[in-house]
PDB file of N, CA and C in Angstrom:
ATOM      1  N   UNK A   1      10.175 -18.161  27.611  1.00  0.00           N
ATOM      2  CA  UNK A   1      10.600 -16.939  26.962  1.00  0.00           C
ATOM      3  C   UNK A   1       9.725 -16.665  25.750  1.00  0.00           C
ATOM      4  N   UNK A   2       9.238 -15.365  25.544  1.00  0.00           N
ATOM      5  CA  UNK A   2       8.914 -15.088  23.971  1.00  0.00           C
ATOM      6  C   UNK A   2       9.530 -14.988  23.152  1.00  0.00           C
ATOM      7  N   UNK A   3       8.601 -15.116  21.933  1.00  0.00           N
ATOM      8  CA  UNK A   3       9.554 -15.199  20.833  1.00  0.00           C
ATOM      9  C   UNK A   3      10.421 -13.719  20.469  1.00  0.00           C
ATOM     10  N   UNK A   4      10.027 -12.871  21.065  1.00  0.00           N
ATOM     11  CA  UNK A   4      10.789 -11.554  20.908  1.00  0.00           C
ATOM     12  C   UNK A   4      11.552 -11.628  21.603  1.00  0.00           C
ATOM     13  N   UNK A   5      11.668 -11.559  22.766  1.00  0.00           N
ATOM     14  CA  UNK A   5      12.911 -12.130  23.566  1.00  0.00           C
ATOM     15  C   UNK A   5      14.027 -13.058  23.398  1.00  0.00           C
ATOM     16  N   UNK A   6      13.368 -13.734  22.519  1.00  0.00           N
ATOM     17  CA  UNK A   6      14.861 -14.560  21.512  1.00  0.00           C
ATOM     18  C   UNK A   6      15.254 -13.934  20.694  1.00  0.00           C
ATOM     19  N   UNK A   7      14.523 -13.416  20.173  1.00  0.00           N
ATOM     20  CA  UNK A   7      14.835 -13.147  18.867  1.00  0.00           C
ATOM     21  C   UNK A   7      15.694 -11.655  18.946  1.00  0.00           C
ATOM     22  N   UNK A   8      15.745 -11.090  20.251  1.00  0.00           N
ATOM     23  CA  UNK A   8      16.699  -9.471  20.820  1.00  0.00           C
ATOM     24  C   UNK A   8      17.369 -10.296  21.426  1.00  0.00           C
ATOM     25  N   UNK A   9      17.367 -11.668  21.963  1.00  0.00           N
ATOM     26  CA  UNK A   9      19.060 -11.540  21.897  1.00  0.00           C
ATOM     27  C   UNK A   9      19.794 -12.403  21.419  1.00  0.00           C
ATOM     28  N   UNK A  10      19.174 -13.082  19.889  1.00  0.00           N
ATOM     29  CA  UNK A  10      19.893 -13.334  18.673  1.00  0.00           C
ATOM     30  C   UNK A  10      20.389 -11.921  18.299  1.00  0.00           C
ATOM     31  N   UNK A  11      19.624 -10.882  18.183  1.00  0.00           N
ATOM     32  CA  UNK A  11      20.446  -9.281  17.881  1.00  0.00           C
ATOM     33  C   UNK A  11      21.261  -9.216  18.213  1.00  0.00           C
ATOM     34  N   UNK A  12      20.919  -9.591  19.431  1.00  0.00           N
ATOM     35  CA  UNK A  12      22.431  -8.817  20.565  1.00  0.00           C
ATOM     36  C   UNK A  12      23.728  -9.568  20.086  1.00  0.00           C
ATOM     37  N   UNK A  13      23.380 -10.777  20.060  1.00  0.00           N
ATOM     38  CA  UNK A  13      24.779 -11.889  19.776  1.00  0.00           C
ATOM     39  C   UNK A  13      25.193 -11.363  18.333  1.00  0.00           C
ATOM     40  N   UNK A  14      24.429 -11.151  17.283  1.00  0.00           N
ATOM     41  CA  UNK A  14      24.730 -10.793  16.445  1.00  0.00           C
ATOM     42  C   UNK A  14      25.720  -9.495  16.539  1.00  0.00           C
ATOM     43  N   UNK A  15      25.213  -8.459  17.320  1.00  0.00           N
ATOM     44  CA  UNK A  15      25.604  -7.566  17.033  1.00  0.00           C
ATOM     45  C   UNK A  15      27.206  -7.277  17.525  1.00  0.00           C
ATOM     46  N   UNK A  16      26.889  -7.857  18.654  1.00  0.00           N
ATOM     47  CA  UNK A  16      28.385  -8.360  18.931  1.00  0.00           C
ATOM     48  C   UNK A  16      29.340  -9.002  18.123  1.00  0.00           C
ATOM     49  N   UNK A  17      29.082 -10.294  17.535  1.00  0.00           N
ATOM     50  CA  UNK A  17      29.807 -10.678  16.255  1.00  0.00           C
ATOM     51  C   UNK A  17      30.789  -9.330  15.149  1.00  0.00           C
ATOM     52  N   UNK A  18      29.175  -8.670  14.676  1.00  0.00           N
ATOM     53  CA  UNK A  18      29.398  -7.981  14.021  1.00  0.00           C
ATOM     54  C   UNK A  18      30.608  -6.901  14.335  1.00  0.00           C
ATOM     55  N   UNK A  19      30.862  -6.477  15.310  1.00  0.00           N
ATOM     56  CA  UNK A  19      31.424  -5.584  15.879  1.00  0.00           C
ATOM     57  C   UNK A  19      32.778  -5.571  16.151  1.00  0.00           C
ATOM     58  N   UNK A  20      32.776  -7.103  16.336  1.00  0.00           N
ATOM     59  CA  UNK A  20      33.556  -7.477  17.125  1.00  0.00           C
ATOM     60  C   UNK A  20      34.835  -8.323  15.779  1.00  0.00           C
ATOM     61  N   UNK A  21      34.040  -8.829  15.201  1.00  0.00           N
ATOM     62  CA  UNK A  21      34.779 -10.373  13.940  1.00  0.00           C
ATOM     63  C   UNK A  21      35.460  -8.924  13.187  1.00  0.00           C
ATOM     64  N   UNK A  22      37.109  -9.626  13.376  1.00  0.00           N
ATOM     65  CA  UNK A  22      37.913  -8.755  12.082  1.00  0.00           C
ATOM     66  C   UNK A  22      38.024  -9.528  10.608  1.00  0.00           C
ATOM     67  N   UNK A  23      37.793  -9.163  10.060  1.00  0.00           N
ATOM     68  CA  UNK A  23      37.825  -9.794   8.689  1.00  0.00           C
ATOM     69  C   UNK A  23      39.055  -9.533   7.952  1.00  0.00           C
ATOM     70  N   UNK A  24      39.755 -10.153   7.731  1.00  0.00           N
ATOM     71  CA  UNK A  24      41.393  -9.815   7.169  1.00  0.00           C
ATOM     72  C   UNK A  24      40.304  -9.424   5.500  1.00  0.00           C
ATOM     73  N   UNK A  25      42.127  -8.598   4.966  1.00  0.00           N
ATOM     74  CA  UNK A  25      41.810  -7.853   4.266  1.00  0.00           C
ATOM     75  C   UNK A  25      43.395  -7.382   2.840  1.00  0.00           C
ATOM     76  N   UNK A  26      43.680  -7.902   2.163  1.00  0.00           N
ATOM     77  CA  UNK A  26      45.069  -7.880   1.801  1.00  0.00           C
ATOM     78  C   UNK A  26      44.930  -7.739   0.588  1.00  0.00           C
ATOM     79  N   UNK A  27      45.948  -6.379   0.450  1.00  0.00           N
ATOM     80  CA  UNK A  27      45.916  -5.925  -1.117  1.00  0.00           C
ATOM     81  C   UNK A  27      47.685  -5.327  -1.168  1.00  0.00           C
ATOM     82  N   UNK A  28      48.251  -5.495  -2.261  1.00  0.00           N
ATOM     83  CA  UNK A  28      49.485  -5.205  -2.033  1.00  0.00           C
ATOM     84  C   UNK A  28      50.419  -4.103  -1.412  1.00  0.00           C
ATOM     85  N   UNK A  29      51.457  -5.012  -0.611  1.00  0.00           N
ATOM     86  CA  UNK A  29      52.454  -4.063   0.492  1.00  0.00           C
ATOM     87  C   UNK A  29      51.409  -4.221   1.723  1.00  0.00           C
ATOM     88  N   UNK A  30      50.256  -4.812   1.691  1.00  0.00           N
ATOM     89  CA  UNK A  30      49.660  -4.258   3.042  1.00  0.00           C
ATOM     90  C   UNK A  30      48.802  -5.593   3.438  1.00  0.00           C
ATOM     91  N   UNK A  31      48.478  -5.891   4.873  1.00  0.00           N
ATOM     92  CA  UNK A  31      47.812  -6.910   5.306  1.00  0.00           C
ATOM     93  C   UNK A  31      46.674  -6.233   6.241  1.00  0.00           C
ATOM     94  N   UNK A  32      45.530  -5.874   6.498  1.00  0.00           N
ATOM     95  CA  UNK A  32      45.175  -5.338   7.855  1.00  0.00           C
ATOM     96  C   UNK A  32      43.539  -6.375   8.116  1.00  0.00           C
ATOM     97  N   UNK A  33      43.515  -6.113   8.794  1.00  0.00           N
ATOM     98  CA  UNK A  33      41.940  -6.629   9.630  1.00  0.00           C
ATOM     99  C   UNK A  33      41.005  -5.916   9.742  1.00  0.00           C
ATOM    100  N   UNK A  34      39.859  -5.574   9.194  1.00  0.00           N
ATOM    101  CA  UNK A  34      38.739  -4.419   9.441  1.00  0.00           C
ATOM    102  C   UNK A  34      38.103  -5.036  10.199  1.00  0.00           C
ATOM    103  N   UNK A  35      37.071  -4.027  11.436  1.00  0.00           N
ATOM    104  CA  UNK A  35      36.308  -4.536  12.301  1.00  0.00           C
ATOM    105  C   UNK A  35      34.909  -3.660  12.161  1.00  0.00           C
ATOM    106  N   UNK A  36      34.032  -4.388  12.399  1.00  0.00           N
ATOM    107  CA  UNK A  36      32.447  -3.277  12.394  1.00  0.00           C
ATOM    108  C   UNK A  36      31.989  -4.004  10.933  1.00  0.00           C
ATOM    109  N   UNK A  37      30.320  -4.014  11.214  1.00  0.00           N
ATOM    110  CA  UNK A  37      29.785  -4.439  10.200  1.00  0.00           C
ATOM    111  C   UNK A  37      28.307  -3.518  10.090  1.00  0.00           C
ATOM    112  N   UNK A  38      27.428  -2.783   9.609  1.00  0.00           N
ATOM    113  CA  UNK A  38      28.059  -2.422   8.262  1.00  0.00           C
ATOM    114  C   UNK A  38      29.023  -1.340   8.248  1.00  0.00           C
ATOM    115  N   UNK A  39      29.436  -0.529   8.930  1.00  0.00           N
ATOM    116  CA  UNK A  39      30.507   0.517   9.050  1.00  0.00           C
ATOM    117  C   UNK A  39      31.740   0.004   8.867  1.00  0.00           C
ATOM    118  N   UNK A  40      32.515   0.058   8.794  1.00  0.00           N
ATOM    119  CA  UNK A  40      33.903  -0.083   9.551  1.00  0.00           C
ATOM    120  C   UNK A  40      34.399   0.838  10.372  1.00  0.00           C
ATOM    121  N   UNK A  41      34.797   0.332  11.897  1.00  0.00           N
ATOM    122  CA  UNK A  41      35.098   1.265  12.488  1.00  0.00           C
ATOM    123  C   UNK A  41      36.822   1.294  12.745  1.00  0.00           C
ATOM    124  N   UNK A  42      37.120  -0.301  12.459  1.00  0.00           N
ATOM    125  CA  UNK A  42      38.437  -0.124  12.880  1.00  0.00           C
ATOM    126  C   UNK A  42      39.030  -0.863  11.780  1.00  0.00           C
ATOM    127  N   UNK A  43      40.524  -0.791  11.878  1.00  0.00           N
ATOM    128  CA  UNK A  43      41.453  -1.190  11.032  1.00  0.00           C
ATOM    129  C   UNK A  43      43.031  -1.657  11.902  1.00  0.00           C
ATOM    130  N   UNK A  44      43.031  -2.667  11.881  1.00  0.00           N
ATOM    131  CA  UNK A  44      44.201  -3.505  12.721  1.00  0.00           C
ATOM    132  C   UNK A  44      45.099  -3.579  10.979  1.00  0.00           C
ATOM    133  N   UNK A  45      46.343  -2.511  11.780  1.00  0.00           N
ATOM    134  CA  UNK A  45      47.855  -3.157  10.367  1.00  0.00           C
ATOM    135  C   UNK A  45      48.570  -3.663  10.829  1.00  0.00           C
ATOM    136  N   UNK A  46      48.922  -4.840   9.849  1.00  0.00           N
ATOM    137  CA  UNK A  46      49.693  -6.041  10.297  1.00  0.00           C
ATOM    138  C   UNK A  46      50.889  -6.092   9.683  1.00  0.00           C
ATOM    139  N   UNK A  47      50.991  -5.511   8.573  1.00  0.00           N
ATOM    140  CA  UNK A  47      51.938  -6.031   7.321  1.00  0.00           C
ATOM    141  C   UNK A  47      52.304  -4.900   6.627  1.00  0.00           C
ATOM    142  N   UNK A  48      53.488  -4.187   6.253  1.00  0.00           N
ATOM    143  CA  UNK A  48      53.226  -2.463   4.886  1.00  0.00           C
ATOM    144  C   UNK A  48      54.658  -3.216   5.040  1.00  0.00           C
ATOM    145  N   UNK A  49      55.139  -2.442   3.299  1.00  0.00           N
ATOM    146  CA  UNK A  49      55.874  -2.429   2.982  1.00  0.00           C
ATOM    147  C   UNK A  49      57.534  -2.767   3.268  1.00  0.00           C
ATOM    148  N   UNK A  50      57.354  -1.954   4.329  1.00  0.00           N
ATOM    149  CA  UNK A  50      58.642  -1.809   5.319  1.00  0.00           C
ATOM    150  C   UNK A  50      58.549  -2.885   6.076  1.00  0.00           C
ATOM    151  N   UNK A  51      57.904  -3.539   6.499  1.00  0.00           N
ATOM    152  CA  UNK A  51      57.950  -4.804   7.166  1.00  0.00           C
ATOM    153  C   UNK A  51      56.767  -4.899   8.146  1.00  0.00           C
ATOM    154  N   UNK A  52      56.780  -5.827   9.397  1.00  0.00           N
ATOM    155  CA  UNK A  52      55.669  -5.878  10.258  1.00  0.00           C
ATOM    156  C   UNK A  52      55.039  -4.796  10.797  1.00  0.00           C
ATOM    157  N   UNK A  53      53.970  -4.411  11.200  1.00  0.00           N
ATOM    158  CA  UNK A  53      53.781  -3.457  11.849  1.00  0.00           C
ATOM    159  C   UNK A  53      52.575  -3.571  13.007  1.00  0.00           C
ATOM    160  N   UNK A  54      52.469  -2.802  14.350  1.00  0.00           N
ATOM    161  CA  UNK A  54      51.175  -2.752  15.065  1.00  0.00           C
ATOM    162  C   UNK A  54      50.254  -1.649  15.230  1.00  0.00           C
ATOM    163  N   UNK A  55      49.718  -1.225  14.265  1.00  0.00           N
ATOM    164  CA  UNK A  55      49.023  -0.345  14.437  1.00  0.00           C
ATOM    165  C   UNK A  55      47.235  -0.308  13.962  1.00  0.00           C
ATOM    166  N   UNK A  56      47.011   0.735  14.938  1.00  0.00           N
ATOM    167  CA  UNK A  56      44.801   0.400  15.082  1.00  0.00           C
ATOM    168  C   UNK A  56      44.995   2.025  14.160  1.00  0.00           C
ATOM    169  N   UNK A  57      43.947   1.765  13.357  1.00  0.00           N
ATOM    170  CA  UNK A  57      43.266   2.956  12.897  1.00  0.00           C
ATOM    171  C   UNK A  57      41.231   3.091  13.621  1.00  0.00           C
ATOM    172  N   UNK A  58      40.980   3.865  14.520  1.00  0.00           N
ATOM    173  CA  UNK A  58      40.116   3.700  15.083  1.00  0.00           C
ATOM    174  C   UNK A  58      38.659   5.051  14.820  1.00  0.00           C
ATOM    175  N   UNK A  59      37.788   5.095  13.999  1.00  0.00           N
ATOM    176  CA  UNK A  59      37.045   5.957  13.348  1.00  0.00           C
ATOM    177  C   UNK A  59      35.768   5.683  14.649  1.00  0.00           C
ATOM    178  N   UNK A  60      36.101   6.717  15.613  1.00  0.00           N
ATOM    179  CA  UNK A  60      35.461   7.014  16.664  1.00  0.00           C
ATOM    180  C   UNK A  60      33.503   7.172  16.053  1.00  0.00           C
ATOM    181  N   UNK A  61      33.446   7.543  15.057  1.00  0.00           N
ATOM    182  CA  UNK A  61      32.250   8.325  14.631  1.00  0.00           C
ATOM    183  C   UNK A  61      31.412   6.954  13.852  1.00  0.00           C
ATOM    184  N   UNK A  62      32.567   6.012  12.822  1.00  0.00           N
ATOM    185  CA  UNK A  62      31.693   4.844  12.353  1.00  0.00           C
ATOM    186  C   UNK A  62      30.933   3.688  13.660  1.00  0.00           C
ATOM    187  N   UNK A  63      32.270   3.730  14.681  1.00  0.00           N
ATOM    188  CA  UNK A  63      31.605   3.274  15.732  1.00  0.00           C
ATOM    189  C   UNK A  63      30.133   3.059  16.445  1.00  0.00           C
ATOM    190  N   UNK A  64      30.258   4.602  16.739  1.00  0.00           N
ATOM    191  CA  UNK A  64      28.752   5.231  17.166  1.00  0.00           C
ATOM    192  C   UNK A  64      27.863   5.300  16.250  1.00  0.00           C
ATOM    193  N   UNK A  65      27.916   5.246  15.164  1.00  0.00           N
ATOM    194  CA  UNK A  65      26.602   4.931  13.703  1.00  0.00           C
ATOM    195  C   UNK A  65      26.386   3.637  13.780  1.00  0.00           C
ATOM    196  N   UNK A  66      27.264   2.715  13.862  1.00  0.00           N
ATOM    197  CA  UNK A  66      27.141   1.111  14.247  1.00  0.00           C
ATOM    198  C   UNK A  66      26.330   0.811  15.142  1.00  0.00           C
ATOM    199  N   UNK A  67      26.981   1.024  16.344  1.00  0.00           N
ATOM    200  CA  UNK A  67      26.421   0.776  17.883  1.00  0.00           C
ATOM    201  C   UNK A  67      24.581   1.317  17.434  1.00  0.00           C
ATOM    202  N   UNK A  68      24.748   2.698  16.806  1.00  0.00           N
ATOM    203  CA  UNK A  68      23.326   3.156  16.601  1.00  0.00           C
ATOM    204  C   UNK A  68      22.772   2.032  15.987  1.00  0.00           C
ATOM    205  N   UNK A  69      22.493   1.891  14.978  1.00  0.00           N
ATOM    206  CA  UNK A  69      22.058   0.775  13.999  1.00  0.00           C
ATOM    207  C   UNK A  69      21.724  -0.678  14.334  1.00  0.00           C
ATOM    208  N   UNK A  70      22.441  -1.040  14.658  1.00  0.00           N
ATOM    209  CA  UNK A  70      22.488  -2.038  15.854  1.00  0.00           C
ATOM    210  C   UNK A  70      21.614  -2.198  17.021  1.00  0.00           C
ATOM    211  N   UNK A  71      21.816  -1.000  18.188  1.00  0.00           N
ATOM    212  CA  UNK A  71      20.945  -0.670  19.277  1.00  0.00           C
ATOM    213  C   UNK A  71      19.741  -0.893  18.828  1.00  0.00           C
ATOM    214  N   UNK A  72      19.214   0.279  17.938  1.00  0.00           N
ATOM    215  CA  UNK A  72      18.266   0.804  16.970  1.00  0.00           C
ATOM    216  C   UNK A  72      17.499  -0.488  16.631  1.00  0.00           C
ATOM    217  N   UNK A  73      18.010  -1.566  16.089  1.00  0.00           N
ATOM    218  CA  UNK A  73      17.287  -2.624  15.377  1.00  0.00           C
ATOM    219  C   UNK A  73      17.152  -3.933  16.351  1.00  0.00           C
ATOM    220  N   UNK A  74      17.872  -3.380  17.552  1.00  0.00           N
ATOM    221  CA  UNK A  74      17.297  -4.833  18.725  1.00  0.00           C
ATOM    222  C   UNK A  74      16.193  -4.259  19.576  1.00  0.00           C
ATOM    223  N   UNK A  75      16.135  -2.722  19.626  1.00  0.00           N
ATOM    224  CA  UNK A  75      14.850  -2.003  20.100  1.00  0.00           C
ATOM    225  C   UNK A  75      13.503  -2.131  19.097  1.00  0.00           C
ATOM    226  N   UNK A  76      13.618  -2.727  17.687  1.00  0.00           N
ATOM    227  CA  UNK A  76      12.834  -2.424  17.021  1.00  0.00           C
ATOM    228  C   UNK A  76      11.933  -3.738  16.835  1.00  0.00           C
ATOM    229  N   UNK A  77      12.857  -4.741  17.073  1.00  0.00           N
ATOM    230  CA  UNK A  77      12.284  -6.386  16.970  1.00  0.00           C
ATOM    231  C   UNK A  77      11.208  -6.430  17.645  1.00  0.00           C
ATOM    232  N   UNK A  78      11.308  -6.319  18.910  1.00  0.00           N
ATOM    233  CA  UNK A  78      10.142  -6.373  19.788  1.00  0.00           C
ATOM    234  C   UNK A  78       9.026  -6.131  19.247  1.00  0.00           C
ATOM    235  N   UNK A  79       8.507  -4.819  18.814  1.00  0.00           N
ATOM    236  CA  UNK A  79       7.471  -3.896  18.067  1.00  0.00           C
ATOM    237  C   UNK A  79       6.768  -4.793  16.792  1.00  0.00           C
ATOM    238  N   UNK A  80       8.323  -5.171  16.132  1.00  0.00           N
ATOM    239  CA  UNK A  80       7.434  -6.017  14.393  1.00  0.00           C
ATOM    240  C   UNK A  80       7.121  -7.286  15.005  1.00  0.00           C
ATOM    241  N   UNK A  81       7.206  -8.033  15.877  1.00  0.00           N
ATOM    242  CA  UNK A  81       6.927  -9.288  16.529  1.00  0.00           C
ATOM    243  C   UNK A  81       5.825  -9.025  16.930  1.00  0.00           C
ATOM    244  N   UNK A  82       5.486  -8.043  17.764  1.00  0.00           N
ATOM    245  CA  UNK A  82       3.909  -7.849  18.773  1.00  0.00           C
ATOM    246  C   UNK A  82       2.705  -7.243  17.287  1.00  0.00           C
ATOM    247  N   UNK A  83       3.462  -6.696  16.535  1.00  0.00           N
ATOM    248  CA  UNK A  83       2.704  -6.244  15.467  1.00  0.00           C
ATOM    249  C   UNK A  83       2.253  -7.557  14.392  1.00  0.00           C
ATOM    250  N   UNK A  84       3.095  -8.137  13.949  1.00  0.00           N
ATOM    251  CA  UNK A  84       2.538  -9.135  13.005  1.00  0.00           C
ATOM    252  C   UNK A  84       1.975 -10.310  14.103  1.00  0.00           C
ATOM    253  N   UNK A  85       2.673 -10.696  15.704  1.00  0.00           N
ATOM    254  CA  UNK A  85       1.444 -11.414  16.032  1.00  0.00           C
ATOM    255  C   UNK A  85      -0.009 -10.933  16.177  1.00  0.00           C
ATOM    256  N   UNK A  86       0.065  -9.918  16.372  1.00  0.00           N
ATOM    257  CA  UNK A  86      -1.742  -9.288  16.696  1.00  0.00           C
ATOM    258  C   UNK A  86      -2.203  -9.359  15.666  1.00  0.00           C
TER     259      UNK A  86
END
């Protein structure tokens, strides 16, 4: 394998992580989980005031800026790899 070829799909794994890992998040009356890195696209509530709760807050649009960014920078590896080896 080349080294660009590892190195897109260390991206990929990454990007998945990223996307994917909720990071709890707790400030008072409230518990939730954000998901997406650098965006946030989602928001898992766990905890308000009133007691337990299940609900997704889901920002259709940070998503797709993510996924972009992401896509965007495992298409781009290839290029700075063939460039600084030559």
């Amino acid at each position: 394998m080349k080294k660009a070829d590892i190195l897109q799909l260390a991206a990929s794994i990454l990007m998945l992580v990223a996307l994917l890992y909720g990071r709890p998040v707790n400030y008072p009356d409230n518990v939730n989980n954000q998901h997406g890195f650098p965006l946030v696209w989602g928001t898992h509530q766990l905890v308000t005031i009133a007691g337990p709760v299940d609900y997704w807050m889901v920002s259709l649009t940070s998503l797709a800026l993510d996924l972009m960014v992401w896509i965007a920078l495992i298409l781009v590896i290839p290029l700075i790899v063939n460039y600084t080896d030559s």
